[in-house]
C-alpha atoms as a PDB file:
ATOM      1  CA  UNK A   1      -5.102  13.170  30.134  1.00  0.00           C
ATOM      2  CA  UNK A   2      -8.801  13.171  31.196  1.00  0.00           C
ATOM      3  CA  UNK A   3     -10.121  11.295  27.920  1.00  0.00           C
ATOM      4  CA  UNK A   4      -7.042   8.881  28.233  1.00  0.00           C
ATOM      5  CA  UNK A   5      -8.057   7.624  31.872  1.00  0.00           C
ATOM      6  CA  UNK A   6     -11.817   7.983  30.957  1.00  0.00           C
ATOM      7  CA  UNK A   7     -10.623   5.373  27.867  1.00  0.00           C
ATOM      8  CA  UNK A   8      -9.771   3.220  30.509  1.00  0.00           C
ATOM      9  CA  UNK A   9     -13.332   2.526  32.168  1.00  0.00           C
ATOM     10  CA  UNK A  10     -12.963   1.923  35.847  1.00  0.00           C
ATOM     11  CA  UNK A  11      -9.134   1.666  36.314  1.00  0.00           C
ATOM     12  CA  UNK A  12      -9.159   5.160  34.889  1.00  0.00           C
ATOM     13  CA  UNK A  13     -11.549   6.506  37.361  1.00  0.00           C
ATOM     14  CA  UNK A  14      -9.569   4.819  40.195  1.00  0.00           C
ATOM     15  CA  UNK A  15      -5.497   6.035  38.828  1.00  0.00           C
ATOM     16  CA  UNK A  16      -7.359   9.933  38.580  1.00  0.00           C
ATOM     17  CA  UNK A  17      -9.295   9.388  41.948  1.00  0.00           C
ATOM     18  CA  UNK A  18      -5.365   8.230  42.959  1.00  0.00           C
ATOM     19  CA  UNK A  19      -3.646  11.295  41.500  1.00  0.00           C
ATOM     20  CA  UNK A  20      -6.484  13.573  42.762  1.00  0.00           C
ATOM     21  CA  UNK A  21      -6.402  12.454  46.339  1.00  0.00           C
ATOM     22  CA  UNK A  22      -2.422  12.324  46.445  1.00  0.00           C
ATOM     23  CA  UNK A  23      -1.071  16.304  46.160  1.00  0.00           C
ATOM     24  CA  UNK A  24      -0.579  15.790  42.412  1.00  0.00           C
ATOM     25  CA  UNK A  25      -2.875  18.353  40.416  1.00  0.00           C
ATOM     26  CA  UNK A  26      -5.515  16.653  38.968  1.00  0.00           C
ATOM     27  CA  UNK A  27      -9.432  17.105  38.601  1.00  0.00           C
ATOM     28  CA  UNK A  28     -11.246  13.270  39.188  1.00  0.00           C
ATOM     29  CA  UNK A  29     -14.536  15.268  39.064  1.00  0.00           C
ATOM     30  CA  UNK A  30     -14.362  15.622  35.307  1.00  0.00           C
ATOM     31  CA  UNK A  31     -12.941  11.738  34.817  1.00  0.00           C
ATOM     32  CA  UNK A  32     -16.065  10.525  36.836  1.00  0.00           C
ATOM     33  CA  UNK A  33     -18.620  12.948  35.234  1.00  0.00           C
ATOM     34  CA  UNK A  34     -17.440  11.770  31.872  1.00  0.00           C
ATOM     35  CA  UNK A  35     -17.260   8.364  32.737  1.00  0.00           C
ATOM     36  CA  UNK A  36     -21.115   8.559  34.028  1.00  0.00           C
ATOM     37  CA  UNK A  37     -22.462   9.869  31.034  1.00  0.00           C
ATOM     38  CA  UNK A  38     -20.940   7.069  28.978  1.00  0.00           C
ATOM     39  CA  UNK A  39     -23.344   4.945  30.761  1.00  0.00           C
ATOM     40  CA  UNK A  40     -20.901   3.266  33.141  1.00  0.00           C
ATOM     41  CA  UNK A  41     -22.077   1.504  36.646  1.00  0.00           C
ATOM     42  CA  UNK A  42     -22.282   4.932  39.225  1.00  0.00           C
ATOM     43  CA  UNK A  43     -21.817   2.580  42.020  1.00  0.00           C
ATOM     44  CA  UNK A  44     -18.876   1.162  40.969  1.00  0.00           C
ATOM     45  CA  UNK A  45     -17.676   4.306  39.964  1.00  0.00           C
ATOM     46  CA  UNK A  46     -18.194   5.507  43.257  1.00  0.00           C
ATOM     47  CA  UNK A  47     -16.312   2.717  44.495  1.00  0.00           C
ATOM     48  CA  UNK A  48     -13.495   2.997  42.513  1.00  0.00           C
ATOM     49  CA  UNK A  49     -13.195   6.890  42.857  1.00  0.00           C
ATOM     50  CA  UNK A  50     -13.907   6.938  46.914  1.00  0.00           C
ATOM     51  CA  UNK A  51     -10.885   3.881  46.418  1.00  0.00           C
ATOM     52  CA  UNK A  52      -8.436   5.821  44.358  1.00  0.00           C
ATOM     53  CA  UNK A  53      -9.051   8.894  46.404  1.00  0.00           C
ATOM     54  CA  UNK A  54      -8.631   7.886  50.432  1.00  0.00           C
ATOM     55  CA  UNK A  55      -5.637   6.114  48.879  1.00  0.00           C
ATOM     56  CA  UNK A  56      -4.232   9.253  47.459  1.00  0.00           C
ATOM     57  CA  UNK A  57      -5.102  10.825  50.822  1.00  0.00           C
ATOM     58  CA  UNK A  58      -3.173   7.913  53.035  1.00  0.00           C
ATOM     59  CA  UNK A  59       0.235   8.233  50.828  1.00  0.00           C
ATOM     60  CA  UNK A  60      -0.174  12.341  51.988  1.00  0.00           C
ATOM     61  CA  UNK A  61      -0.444  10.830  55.510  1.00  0.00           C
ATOM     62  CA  UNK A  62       2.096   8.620  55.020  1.00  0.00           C
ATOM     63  CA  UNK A  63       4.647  11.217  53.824  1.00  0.00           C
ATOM     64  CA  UNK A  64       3.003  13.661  56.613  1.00  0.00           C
ATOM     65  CA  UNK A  65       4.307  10.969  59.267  1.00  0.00           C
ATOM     66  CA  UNK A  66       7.542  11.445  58.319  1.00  0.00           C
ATOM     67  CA  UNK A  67       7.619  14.704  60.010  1.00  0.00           C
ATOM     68  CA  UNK A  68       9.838  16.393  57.552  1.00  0.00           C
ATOM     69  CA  UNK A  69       8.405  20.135  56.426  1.00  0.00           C
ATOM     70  CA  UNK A  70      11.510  20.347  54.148  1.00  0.00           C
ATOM     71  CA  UNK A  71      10.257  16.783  52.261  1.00  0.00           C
ATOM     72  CA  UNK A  72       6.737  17.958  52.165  1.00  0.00           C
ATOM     73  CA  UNK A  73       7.294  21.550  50.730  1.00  0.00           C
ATOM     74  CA  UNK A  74       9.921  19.967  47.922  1.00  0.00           C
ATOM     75  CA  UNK A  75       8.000  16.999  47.072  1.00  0.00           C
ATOM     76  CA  UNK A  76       4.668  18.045  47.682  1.00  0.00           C
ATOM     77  CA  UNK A  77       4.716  21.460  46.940  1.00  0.00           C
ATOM     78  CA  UNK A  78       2.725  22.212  50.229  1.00  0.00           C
ATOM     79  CA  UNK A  79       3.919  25.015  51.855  1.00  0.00           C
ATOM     80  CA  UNK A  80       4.339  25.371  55.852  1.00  0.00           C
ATOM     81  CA  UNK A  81       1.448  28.034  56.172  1.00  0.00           C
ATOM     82  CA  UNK A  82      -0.900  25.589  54.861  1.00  0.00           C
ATOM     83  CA  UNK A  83      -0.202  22.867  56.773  1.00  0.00           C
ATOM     84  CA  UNK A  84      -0.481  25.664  60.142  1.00  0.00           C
ATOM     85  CA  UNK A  85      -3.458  26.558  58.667  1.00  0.00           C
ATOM     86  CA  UNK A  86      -5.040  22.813  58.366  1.00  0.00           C
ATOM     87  CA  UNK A  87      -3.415  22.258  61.821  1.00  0.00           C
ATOM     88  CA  UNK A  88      -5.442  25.438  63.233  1.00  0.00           C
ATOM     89  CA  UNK A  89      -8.692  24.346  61.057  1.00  0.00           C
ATOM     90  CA  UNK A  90      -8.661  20.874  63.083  1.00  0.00           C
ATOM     91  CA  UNK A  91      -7.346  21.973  66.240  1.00  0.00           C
ATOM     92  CA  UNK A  92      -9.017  19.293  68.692  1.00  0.00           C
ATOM     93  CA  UNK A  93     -10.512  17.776  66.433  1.00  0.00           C
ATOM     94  CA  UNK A  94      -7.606  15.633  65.114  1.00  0.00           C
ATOM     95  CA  UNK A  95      -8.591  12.350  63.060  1.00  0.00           C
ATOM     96  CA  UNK A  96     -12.288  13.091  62.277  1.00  0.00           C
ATOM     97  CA  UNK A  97     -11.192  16.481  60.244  1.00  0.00           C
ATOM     98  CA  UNK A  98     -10.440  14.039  57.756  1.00  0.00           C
ATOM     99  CA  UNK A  99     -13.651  14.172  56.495  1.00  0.00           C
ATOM    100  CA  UNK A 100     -12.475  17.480  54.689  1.00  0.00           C
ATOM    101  CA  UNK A 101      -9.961  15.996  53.006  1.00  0.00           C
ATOM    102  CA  UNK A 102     -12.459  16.458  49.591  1.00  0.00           C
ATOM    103  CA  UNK A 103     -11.710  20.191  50.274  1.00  0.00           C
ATOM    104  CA  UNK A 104     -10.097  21.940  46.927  1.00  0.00           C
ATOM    105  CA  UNK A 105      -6.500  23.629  47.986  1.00  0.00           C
ATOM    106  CA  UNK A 106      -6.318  22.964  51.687  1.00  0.00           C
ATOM    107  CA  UNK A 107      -7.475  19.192  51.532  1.00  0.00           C
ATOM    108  CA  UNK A 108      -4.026  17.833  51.141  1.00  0.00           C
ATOM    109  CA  UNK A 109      -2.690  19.730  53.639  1.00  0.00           C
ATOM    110  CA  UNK A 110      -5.048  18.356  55.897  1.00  0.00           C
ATOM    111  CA  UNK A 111      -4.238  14.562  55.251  1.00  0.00           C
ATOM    112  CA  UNK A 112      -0.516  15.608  55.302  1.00  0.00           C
ATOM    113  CA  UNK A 113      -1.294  17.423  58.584  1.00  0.00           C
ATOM    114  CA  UNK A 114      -2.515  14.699  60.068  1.00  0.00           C
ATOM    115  CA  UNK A 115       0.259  12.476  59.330  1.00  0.00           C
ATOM    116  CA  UNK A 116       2.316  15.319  61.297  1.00  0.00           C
ATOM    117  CA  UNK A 117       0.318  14.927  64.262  1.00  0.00           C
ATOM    118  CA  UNK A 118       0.248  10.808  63.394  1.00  0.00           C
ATOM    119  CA  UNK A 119      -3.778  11.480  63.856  1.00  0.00           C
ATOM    120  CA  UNK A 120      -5.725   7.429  64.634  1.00  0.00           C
ATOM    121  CA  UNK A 121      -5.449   6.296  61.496  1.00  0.00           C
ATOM    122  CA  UNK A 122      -8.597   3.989  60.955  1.00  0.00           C
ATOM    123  CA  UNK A 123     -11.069   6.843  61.881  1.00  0.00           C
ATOM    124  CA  UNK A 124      -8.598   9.115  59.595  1.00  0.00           C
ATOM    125  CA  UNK A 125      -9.782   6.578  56.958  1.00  0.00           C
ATOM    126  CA  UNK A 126     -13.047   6.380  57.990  1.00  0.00           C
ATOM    127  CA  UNK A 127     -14.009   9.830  58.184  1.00  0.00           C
ATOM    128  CA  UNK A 128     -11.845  10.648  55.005  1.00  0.00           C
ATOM    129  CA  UNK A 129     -13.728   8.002  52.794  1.00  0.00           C
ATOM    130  CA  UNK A 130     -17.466   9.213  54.358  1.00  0.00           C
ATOM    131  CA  UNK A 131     -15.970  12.924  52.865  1.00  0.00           C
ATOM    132  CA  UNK A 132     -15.024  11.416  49.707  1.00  0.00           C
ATOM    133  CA  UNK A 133     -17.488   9.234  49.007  1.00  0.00           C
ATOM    134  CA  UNK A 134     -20.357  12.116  49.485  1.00  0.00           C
ATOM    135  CA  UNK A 135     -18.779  14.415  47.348  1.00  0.00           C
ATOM    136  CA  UNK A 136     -18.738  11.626  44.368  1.00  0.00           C
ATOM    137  CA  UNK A 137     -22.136  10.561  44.997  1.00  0.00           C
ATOM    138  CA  UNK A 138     -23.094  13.880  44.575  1.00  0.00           C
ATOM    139  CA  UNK A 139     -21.485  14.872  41.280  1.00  0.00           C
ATOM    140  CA  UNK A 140     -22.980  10.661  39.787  1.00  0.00           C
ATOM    141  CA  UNK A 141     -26.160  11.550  40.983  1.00  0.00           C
ATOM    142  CA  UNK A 142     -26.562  15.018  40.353  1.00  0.00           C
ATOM    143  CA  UNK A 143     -25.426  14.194  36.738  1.00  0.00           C
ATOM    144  CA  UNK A 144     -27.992  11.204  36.907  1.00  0.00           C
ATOM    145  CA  UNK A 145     -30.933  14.210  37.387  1.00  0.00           C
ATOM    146  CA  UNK A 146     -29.547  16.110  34.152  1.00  0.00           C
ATOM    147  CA  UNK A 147     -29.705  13.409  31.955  1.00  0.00           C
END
């Protein structure tokens, strides 16, 4: 699946930066390493996976809003202790937690948490894309030093 999206340029780092951010299991890092070797632009790349990503993140929010713990453990395979647990790791913190969305395992729990608690939803984004957009910049550019 990784060399099929990484076929596909730019729209394939933004549909795996999509899938990634979103609860599906999927590893973007790999996609956007590959795709920087090739020689593709790493600012657009960066673009297109911080994109893909905060999307993926705001459909979790979305479906966190909902408020259903029955819809998010049988659609999104989240279970309630780890959406407690992101709801104890931002305690009082609320929207600006976001920022860990990038976070392997507990990241989607955190973006669905917030949609539970209906956290502001512009610094949700904000602070979400800041998280995401560091942790691509650092796999482009570390990958940049290597080459």
């Amino acid at each position: 699946m990784t060399e099929f999206l990484a076929q596909f340029g730019y729209l394939g780092m933004f549909i795996s930066a999509l899938l990634a951010g979103s609860v599906l299991p999927f590893n973007s890092e790999v996609v956007i390493g590959a795709l920087k070797v090739m020689g593709l632009d790493p600012w657009i790349l960066l673009i297109a996976g911080t994109v893909g990503n905060v999307l993926g993140g705001l459909f979790n929010y979305w479906i966190g809003t909902f408020g259903r713990m029955d819809w998010i453990e049988k659609y999104l395979h989240i279970k309630e202790e780890k959406i407690e647990r992101a709801q104890r790791f931002m305690a009082g913190r609320g929207a600006l937690m976001a920022f860990f969305a990038f976070v392997p395992i507990i990241g989607s729990a955190i973006t669905v948490a917030l949609g539970l608690m209906r956290a502001n939803l512009p610094v949700t984004t904000l602070s979400m894309a800041v998280g995401k957009f560091i942790r691509y910049a650092l796999i482009v550019f570390g990958i940049q030093l290597f080459q």
